[in-house]
PDB file of N, CA and C in Angstrom:
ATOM      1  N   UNK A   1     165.003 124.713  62.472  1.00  0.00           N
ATOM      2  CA  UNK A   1     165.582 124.355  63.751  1.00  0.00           C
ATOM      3  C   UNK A   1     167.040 123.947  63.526  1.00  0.00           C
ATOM      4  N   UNK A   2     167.999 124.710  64.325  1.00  0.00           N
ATOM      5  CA  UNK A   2     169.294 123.897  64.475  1.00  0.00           C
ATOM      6  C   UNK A   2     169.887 123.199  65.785  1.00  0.00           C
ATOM      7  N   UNK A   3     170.961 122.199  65.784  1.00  0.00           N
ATOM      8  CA  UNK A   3     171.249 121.855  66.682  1.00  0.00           C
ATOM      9  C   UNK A   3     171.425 122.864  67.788  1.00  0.00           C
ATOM     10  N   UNK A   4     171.963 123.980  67.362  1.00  0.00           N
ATOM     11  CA  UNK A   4     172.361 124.656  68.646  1.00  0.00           C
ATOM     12  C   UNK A   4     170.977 125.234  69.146  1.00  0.00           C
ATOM     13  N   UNK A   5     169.621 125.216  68.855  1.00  0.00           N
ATOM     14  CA  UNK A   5     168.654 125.067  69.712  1.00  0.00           C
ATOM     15  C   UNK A   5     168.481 124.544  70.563  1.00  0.00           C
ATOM     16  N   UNK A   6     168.976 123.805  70.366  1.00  0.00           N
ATOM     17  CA  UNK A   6     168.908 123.065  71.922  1.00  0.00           C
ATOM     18  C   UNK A   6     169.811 121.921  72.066  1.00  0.00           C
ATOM     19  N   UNK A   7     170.900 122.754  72.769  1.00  0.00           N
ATOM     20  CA  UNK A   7     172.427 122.128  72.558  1.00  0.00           C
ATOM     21  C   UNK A   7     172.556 122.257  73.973  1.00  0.00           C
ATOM     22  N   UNK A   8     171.336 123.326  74.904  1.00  0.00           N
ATOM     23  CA  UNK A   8     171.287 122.783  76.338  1.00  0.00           C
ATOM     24  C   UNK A   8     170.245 123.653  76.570  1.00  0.00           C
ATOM     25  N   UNK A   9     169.750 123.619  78.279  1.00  0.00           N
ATOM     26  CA  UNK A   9     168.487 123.996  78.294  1.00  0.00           C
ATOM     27  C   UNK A   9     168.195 125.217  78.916  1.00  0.00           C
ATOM     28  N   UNK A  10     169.499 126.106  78.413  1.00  0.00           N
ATOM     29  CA  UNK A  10     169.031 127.136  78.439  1.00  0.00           C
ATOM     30  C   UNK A  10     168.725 127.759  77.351  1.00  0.00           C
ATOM     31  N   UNK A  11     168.158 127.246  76.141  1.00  0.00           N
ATOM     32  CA  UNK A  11     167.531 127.371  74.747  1.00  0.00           C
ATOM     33  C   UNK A  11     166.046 127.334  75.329  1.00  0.00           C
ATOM     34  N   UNK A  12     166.163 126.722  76.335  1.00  0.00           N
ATOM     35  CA  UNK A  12     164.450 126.436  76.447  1.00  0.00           C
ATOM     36  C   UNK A  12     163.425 126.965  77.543  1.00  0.00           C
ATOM     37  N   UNK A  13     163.087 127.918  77.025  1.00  0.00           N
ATOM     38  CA  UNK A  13     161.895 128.569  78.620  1.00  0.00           C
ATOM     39  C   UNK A  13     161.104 127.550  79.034  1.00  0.00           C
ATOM     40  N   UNK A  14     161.008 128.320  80.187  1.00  0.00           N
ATOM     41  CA  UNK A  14     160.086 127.709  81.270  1.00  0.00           C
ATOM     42  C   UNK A  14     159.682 128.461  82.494  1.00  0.00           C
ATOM     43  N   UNK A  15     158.954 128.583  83.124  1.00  0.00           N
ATOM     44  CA  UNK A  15     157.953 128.725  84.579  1.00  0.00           C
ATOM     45  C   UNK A  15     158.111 128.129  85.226  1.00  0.00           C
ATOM     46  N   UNK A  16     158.831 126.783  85.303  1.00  0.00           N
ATOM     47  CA  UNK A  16     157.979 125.625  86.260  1.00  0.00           C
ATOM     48  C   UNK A  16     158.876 125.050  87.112  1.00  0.00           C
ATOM     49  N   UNK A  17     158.734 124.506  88.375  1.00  0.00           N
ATOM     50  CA  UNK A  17     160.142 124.079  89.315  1.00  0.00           C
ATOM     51  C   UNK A  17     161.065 123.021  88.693  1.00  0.00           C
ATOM     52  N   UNK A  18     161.856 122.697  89.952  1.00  0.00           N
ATOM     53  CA  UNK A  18     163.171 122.064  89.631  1.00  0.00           C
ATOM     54  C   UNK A  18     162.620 120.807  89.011  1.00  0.00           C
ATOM     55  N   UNK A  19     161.676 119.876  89.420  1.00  0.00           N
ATOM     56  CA  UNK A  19     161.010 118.884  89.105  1.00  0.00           C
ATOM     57  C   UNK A  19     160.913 118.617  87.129  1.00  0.00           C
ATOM     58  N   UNK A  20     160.031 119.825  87.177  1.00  0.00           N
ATOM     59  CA  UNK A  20     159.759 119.530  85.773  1.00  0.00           C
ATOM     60  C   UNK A  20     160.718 120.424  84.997  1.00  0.00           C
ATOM     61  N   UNK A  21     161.771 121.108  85.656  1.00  0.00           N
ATOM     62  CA  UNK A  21     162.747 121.503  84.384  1.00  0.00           C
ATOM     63  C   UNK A  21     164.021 120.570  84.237  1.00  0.00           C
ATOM     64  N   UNK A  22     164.101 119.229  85.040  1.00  0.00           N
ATOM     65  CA  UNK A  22     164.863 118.415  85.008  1.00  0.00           C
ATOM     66  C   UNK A  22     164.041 117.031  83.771  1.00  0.00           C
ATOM     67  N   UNK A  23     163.069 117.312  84.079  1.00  0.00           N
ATOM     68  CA  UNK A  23     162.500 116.462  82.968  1.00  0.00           C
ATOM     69  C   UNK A  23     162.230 116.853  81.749  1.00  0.00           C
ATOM     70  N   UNK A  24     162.143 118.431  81.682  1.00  0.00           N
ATOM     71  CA  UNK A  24     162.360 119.332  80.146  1.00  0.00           C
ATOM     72  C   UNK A  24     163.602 119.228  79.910  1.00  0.00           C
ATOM     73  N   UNK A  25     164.756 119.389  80.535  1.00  0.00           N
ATOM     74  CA  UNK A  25     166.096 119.267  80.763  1.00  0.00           C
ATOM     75  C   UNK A  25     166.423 117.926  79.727  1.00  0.00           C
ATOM     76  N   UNK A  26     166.064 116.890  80.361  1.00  0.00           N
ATOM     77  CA  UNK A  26     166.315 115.714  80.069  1.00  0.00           C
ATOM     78  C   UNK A  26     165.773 115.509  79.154  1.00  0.00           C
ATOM     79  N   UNK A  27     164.850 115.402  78.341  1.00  0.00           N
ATOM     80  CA  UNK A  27     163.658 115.458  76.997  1.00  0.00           C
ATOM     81  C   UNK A  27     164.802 116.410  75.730  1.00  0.00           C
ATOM     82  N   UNK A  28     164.432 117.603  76.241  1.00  0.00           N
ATOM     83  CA  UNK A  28     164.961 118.606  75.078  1.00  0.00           C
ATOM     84  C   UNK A  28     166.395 118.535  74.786  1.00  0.00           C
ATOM     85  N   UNK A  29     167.587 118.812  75.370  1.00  0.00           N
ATOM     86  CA  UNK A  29     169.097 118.920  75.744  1.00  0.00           C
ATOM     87  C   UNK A  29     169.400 118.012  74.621  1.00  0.00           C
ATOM     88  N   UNK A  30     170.218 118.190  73.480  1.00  0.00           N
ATOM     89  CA  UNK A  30     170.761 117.460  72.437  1.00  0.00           C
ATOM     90  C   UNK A  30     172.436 116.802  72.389  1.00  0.00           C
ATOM     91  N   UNK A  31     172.753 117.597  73.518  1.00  0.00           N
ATOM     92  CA  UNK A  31     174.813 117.670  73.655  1.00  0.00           C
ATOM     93  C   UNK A  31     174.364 117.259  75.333  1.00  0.00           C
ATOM     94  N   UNK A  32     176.014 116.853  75.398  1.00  0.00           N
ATOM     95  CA  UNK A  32     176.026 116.238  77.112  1.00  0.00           C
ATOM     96  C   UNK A  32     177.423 116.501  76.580  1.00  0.00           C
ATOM     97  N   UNK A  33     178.550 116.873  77.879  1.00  0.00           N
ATOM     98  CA  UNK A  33     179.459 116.732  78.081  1.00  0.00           C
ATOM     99  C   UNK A  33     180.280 115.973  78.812  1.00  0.00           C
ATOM    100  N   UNK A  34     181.309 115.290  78.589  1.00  0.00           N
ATOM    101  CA  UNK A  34     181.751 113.742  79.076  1.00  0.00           C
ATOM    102  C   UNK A  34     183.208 114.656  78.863  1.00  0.00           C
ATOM    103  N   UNK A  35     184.134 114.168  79.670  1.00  0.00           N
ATOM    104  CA  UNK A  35     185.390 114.068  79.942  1.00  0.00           C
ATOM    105  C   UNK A  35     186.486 113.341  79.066  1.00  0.00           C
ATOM    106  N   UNK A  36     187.294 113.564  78.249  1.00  0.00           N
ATOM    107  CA  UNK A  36     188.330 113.222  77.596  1.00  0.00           C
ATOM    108  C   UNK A  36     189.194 112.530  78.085  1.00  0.00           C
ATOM    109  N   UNK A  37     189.882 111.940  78.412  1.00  0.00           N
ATOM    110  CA  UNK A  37     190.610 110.973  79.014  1.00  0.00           C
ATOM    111  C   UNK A  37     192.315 110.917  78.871  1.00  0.00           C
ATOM    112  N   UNK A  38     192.569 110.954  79.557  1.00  0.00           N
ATOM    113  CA  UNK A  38     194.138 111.092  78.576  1.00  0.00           C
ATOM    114  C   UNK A  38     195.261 109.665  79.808  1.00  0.00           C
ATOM    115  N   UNK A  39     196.296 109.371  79.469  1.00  0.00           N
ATOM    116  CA  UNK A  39     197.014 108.742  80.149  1.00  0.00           C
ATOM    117  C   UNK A  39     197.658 109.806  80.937  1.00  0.00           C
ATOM    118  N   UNK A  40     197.596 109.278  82.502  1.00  0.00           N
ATOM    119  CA  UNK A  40     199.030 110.273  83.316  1.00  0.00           C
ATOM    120  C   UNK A  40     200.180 110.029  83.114  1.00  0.00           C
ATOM    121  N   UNK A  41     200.971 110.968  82.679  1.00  0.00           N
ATOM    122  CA  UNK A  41     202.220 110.696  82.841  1.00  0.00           C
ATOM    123  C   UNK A  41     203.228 110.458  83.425  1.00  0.00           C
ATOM    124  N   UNK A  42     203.184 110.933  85.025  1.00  0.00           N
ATOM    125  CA  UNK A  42     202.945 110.187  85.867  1.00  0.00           C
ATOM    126  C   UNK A  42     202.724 108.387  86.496  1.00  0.00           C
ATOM    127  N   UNK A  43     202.050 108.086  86.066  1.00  0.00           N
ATOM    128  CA  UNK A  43     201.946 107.114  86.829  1.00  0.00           C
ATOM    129  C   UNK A  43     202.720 106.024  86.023  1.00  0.00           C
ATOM    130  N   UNK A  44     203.111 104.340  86.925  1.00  0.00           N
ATOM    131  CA  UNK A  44     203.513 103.551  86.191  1.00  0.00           C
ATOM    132  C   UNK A  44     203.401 103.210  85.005  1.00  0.00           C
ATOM    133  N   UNK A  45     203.930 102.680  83.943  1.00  0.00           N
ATOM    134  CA  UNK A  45     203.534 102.441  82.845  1.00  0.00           C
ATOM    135  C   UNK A  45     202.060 103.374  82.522  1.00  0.00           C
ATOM    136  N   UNK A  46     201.664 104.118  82.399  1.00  0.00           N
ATOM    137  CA  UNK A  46     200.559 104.764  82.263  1.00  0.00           C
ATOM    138  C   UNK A  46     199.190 104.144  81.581  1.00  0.00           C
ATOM    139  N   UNK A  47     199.396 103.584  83.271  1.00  0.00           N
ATOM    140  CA  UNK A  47     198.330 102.914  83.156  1.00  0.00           C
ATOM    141  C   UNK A  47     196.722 103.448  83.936  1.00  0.00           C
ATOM    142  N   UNK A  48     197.701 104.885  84.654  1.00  0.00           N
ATOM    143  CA  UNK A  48     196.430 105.406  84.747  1.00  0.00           C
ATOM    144  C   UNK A  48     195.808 106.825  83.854  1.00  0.00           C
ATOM    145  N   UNK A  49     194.258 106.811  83.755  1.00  0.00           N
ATOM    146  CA  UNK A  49     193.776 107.343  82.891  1.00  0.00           C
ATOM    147  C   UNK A  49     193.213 108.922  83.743  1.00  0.00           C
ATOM    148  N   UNK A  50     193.245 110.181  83.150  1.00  0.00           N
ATOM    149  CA  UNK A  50     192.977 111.526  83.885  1.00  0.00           C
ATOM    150  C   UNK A  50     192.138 112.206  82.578  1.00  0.00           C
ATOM    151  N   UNK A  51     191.305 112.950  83.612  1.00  0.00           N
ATOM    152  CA  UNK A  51     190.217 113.584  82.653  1.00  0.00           C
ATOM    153  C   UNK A  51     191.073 115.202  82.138  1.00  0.00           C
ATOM    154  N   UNK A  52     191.178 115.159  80.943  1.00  0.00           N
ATOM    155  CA  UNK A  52     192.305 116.029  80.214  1.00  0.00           C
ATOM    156  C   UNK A  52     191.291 117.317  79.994  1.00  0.00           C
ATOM    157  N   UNK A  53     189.580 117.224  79.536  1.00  0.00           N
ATOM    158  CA  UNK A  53     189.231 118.504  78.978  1.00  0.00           C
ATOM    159  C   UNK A  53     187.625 117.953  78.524  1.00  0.00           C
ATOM    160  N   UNK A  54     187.033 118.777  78.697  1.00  0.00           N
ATOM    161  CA  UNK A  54     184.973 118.125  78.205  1.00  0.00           C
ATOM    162  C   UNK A  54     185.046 118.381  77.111  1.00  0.00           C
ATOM    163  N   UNK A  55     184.420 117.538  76.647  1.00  0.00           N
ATOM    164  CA  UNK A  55     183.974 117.846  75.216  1.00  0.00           C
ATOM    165  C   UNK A  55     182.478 116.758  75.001  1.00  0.00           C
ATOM    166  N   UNK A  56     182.312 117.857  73.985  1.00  0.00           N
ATOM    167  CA  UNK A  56     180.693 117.428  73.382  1.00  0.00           C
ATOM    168  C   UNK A  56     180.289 116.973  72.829  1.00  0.00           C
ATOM    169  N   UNK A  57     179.443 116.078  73.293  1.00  0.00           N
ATOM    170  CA  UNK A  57     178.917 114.628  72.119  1.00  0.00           C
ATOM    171  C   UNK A  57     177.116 114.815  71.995  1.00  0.00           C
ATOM    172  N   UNK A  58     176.782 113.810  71.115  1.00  0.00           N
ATOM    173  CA  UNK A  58     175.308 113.695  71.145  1.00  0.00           C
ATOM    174  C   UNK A  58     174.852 112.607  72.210  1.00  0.00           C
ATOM    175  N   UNK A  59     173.925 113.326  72.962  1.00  0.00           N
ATOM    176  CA  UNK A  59     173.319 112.077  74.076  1.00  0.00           C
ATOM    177  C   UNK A  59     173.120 110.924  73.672  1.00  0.00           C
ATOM    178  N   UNK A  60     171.882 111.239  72.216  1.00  0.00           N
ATOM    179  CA  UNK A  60     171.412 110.397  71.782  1.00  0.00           C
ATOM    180  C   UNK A  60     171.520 109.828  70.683  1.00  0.00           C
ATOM    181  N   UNK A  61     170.996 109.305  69.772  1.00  0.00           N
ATOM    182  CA  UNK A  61     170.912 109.264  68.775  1.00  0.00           C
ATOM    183  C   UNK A  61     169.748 110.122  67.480  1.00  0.00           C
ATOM    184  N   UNK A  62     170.405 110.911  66.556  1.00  0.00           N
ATOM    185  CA  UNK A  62     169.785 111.472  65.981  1.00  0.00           C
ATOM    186  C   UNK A  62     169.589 112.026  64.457  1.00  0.00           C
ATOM    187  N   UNK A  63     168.594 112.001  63.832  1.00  0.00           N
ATOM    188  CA  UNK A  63     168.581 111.709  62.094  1.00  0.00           C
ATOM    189  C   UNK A  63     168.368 113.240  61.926  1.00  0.00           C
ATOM    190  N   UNK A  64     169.257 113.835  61.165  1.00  0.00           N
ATOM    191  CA  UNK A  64     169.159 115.252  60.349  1.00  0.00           C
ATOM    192  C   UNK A  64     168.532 114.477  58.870  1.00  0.00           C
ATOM    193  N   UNK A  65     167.440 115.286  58.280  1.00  0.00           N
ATOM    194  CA  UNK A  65     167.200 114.543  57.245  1.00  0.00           C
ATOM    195  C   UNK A  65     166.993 116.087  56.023  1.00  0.00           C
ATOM    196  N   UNK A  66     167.520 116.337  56.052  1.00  0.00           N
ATOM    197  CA  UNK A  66     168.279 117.758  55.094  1.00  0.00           C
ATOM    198  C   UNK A  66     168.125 117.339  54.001  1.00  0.00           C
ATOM    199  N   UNK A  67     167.368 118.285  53.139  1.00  0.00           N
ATOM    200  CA  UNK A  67     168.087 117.729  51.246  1.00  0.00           C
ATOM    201  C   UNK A  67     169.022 118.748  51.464  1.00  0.00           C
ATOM    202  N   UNK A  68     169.136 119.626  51.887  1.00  0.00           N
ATOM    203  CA  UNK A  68     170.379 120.873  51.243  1.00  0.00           C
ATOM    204  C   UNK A  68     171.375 120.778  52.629  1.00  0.00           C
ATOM    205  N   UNK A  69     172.534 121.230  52.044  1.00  0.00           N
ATOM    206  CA  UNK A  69     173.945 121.032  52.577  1.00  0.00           C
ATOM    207  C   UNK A  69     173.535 121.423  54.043  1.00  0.00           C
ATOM    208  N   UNK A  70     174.568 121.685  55.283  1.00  0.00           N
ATOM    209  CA  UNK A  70     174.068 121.890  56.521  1.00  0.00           C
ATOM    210  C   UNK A  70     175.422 121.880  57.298  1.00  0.00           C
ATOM    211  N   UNK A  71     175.673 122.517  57.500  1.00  0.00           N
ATOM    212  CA  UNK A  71     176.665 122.409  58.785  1.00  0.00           C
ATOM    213  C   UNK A  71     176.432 122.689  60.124  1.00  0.00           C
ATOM    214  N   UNK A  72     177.082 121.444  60.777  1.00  0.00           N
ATOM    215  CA  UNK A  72     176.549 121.343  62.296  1.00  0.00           C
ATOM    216  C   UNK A  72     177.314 121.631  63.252  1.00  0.00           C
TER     217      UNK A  72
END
């Protein structure tokens, strides 16, 4: 198994309605994408903050337990 198995949920079949593919969704899905932040340049002292670009993190927390090398 690698991360990019299920790095979202369209790695993962299913049959079944919106109900339970939001809860397979939510279970399986290993990456979430969150917004980068950057200062405007623009604004006073830049003090305000603008979403610059998504990028991908781990939802959760999670143990690769590999004896041999691995790139993720």
């Amino acid at each position: 198994m690698t991360l990019g198995q299920f790095a979202n949920d369209l790695a993962i079949g299913g049959e079944d309605g919106d109900e339970k593919y939001f809860q397979r969704s939510e279970e399986s899905n290993l990456l979430v994408l969150v917004q980068r932040l950057e200062r405007d340049p623009d604004s006073k002292n830049g003090s305000v903050l603008r979403p610059s670009r998504p990028i991908s993190t781990l939802k959760r927390d999670v143990v690769f337990a590999n004896v041999l090398p691995m790139e993720i």
